[in-house]
PDB file of N, CA and C in Angstrom:
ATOM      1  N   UNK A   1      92.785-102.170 221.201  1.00  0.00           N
ATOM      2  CA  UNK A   1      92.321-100.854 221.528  1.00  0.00           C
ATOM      3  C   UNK A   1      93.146-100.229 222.650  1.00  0.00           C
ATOM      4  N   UNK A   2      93.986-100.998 223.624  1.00  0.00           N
ATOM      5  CA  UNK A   2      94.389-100.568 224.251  1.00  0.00           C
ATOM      6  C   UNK A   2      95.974 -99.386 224.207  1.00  0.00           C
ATOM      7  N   UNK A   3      96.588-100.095 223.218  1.00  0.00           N
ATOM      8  CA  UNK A   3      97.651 -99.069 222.966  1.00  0.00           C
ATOM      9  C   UNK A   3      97.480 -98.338 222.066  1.00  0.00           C
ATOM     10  N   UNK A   4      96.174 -97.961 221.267  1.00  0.00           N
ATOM     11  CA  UNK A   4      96.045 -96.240 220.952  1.00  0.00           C
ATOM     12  C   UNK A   4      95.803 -96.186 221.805  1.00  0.00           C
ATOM     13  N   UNK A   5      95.128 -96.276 223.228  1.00  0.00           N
ATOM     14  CA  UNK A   5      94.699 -95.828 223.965  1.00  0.00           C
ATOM     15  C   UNK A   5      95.731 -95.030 224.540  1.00  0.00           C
ATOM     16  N   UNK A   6      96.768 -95.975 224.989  1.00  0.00           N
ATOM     17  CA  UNK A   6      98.178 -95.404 225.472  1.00  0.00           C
ATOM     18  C   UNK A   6      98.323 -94.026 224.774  1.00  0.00           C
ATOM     19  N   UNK A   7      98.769 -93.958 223.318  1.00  0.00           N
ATOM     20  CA  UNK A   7      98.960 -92.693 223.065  1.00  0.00           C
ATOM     21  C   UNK A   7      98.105 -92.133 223.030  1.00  0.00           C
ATOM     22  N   UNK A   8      97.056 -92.194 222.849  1.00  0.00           N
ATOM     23  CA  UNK A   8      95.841 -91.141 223.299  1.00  0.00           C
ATOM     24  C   UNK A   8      95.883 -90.092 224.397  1.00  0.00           C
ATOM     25  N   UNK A   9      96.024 -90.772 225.261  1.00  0.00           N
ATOM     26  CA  UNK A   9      95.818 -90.177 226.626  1.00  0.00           C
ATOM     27  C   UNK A   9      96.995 -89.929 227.283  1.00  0.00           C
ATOM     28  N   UNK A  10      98.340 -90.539 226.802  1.00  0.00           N
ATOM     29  CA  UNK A  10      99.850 -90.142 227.205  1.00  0.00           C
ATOM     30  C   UNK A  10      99.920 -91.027 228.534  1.00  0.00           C
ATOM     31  N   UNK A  11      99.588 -92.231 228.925  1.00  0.00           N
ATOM     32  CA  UNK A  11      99.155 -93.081 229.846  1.00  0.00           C
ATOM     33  C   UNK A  11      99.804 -94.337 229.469  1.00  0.00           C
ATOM     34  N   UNK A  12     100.571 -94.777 230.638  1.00  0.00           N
ATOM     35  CA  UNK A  12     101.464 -96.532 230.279  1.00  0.00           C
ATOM     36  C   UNK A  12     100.067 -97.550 230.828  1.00  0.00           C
ATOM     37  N   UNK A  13      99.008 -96.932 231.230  1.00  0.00           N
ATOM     38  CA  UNK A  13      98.137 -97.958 231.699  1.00  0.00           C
ATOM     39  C   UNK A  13      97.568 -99.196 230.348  1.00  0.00           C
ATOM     40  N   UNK A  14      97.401 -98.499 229.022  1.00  0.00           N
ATOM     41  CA  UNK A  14      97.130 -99.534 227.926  1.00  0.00           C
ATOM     42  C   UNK A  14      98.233-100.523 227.884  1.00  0.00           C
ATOM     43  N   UNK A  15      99.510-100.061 227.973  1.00  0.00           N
ATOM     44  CA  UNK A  15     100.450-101.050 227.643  1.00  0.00           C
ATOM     45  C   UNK A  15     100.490-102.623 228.996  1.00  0.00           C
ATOM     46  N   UNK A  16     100.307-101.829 230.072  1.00  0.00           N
ATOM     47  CA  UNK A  16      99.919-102.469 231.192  1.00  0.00           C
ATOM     48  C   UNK A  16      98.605-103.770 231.006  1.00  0.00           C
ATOM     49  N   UNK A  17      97.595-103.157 230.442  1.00  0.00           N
ATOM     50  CA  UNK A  17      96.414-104.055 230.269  1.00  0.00           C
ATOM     51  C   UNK A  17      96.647-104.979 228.993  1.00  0.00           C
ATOM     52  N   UNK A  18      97.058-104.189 228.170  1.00  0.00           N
ATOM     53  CA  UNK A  18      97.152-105.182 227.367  1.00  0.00           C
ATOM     54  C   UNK A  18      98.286-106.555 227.340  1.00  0.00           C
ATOM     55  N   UNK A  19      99.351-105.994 227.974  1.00  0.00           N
ATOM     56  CA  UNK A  19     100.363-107.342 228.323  1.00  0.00           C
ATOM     57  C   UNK A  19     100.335-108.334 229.470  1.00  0.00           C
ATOM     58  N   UNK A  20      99.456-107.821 230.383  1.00  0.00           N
ATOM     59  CA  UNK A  20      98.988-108.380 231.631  1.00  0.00           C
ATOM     60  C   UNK A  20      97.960-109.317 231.295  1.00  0.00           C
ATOM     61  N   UNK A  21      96.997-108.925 230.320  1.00  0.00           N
ATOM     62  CA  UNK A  21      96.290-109.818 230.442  1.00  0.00           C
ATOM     63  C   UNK A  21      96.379-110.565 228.958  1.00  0.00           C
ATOM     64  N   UNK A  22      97.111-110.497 227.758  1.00  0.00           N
ATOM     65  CA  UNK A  22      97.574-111.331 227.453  1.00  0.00           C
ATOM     66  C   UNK A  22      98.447-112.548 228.140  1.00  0.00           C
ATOM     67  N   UNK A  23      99.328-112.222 229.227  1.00  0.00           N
ATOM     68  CA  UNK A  23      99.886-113.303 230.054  1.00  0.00           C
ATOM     69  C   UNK A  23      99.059-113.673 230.710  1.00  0.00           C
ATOM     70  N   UNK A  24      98.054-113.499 231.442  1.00  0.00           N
ATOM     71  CA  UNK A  24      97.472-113.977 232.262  1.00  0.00           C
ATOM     72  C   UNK A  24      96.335-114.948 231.430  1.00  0.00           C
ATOM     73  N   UNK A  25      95.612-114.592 230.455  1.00  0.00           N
ATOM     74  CA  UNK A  25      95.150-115.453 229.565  1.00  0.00           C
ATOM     75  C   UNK A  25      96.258-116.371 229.083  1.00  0.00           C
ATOM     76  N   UNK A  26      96.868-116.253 228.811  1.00  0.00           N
ATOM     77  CA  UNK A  26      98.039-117.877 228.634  1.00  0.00           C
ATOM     78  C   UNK A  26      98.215-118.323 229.808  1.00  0.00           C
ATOM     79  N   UNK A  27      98.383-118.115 230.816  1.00  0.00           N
ATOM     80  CA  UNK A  27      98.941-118.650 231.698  1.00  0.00           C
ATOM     81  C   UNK A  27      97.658-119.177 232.142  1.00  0.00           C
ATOM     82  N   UNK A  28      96.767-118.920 232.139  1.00  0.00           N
ATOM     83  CA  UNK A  28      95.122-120.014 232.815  1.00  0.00           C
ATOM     84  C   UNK A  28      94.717-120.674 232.069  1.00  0.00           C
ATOM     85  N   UNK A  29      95.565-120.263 230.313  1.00  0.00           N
ATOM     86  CA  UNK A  29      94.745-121.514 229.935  1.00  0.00           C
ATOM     87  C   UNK A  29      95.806-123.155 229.643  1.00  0.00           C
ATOM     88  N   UNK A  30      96.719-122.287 230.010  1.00  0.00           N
ATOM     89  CA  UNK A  30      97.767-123.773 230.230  1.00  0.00           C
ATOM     90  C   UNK A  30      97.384-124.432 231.861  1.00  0.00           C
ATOM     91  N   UNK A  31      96.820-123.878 232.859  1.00  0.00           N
ATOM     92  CA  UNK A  31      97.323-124.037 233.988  1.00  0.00           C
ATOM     93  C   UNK A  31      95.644-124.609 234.632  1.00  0.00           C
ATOM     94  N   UNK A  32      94.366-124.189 233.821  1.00  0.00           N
ATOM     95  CA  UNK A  32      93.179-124.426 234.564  1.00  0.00           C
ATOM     96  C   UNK A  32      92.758-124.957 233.363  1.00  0.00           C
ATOM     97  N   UNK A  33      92.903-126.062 232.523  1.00  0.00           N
ATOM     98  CA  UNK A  33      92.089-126.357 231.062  1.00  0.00           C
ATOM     99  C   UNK A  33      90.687-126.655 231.337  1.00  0.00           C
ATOM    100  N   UNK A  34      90.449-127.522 232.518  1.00  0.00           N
ATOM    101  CA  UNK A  34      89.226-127.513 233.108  1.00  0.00           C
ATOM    102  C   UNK A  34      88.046-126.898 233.338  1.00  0.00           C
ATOM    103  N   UNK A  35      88.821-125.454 233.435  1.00  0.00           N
ATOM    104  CA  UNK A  35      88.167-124.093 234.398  1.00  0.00           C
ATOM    105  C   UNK A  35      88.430-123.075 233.419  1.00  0.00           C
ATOM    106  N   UNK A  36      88.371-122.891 232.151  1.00  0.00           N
ATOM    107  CA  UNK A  36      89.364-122.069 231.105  1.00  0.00           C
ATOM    108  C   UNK A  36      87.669-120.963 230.919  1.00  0.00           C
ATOM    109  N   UNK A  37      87.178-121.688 230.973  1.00  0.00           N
ATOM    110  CA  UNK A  37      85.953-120.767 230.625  1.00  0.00           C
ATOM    111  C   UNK A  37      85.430-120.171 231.636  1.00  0.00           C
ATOM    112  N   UNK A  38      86.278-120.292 233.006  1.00  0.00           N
ATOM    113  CA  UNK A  38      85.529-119.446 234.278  1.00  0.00           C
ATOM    114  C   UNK A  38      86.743-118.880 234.547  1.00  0.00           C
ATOM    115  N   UNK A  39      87.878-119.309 234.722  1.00  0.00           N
ATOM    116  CA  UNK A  39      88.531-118.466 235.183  1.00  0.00           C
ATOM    117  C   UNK A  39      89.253-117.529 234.045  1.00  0.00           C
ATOM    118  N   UNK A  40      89.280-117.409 233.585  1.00  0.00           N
ATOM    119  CA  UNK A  40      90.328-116.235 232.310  1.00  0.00           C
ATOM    120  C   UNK A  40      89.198-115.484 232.309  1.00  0.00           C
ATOM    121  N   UNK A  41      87.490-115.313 232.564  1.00  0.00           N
ATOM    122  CA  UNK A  41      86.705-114.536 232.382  1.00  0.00           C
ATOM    123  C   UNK A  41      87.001-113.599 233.753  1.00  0.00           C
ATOM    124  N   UNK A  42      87.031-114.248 234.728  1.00  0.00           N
ATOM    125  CA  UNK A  42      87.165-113.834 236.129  1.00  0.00           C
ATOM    126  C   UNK A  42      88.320-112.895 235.902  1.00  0.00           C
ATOM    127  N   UNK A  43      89.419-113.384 235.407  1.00  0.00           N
ATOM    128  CA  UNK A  43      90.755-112.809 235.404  1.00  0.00           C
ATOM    129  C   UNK A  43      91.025-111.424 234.676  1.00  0.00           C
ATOM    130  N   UNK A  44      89.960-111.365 233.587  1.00  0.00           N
ATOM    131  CA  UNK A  44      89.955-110.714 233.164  1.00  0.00           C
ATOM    132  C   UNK A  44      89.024-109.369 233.381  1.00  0.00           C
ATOM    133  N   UNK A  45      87.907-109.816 234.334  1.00  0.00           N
ATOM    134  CA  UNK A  45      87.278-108.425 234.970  1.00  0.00           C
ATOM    135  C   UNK A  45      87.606-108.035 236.285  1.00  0.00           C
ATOM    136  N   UNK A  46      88.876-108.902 236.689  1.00  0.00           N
ATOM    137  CA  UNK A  46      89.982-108.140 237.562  1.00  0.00           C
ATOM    138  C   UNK A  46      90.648-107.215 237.169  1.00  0.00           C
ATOM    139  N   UNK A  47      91.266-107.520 235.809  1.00  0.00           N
ATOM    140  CA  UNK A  47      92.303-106.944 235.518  1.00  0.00           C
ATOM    141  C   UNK A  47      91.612-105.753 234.906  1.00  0.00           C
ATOM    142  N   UNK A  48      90.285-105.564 234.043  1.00  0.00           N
ATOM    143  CA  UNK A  48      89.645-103.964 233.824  1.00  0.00           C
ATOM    144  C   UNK A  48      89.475-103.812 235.338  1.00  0.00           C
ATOM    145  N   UNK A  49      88.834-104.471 236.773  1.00  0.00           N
ATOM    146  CA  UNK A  49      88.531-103.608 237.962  1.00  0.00           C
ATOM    147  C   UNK A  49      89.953-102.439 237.738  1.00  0.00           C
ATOM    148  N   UNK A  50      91.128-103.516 238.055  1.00  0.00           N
ATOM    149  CA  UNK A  50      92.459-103.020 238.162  1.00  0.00           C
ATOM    150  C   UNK A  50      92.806-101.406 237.192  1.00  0.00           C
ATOM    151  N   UNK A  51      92.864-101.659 236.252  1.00  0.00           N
ATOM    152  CA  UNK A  51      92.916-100.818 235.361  1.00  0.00           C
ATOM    153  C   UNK A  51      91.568 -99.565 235.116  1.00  0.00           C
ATOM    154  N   UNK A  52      90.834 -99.875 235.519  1.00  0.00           N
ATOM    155  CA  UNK A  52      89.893 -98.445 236.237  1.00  0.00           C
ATOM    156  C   UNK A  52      90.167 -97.842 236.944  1.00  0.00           C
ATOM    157  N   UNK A  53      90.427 -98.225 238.137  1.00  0.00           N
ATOM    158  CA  UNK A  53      91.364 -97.552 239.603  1.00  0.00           C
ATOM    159  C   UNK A  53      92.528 -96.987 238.663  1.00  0.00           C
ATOM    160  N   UNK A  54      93.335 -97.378 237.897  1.00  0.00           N
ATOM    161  CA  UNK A  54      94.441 -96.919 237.881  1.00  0.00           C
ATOM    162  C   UNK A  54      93.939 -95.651 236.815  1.00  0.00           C
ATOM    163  N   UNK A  55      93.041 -95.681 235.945  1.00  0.00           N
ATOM    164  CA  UNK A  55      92.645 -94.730 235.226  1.00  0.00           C
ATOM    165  C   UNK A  55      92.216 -93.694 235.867  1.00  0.00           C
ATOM    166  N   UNK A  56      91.276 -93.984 236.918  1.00  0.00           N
ATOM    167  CA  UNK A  56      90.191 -93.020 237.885  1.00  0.00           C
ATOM    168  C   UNK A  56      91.291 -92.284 238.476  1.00  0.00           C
ATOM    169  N   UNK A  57      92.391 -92.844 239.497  1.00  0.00           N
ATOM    170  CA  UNK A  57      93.729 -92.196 240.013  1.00  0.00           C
ATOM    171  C   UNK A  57      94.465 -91.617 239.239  1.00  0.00           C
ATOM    172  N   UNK A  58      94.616 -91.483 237.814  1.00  0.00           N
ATOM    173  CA  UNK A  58      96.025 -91.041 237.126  1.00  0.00           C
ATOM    174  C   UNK A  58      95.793 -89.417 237.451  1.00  0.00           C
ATOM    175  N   UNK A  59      97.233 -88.891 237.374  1.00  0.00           N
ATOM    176  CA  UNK A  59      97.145 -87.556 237.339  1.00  0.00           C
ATOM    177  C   UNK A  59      96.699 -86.948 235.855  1.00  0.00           C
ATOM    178  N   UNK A  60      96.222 -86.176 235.617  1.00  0.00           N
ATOM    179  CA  UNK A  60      95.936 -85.420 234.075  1.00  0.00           C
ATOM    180  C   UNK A  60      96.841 -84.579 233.721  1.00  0.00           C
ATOM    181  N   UNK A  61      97.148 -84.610 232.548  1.00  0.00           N
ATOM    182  CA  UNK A  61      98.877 -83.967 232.449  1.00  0.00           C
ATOM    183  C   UNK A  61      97.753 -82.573 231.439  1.00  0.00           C
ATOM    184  N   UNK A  62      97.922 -81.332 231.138  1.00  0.00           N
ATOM    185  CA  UNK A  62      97.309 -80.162 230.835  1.00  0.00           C
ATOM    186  C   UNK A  62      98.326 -79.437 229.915  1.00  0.00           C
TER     187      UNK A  62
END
């Protein structure tokens, strides 16, 4: 959903979320196998906090 989103709204923030947290989900679950079910959840309602701010801040192009 995230890169229609991109063209939707004329915004690099989808492309951002969606490749960020594809890496970041690989990368915790090679790196915390232990913790895979707490942390990639965690990681991942960082990365929407992240990507709200950046939505809430964007300029609106008219």
């Amino acid at each position: 959903m995230w890169l229609p989103l991109t063209w939707i709204i004329d915004h690099w923030v989808g492309v951002f979320h969606a490749v960020v947290r594809t890496i970041i989900v690989l990368i915790l679950w090679y790196l915390l196998p232990q913790h895979r079910f707490v942390a990639i959840p965690f990681a991942i309602v960082i990365l929407y906090i992240v990507t709200i701010l950046i939505l809430v801040n964007r300029k609106v192009k008219y």
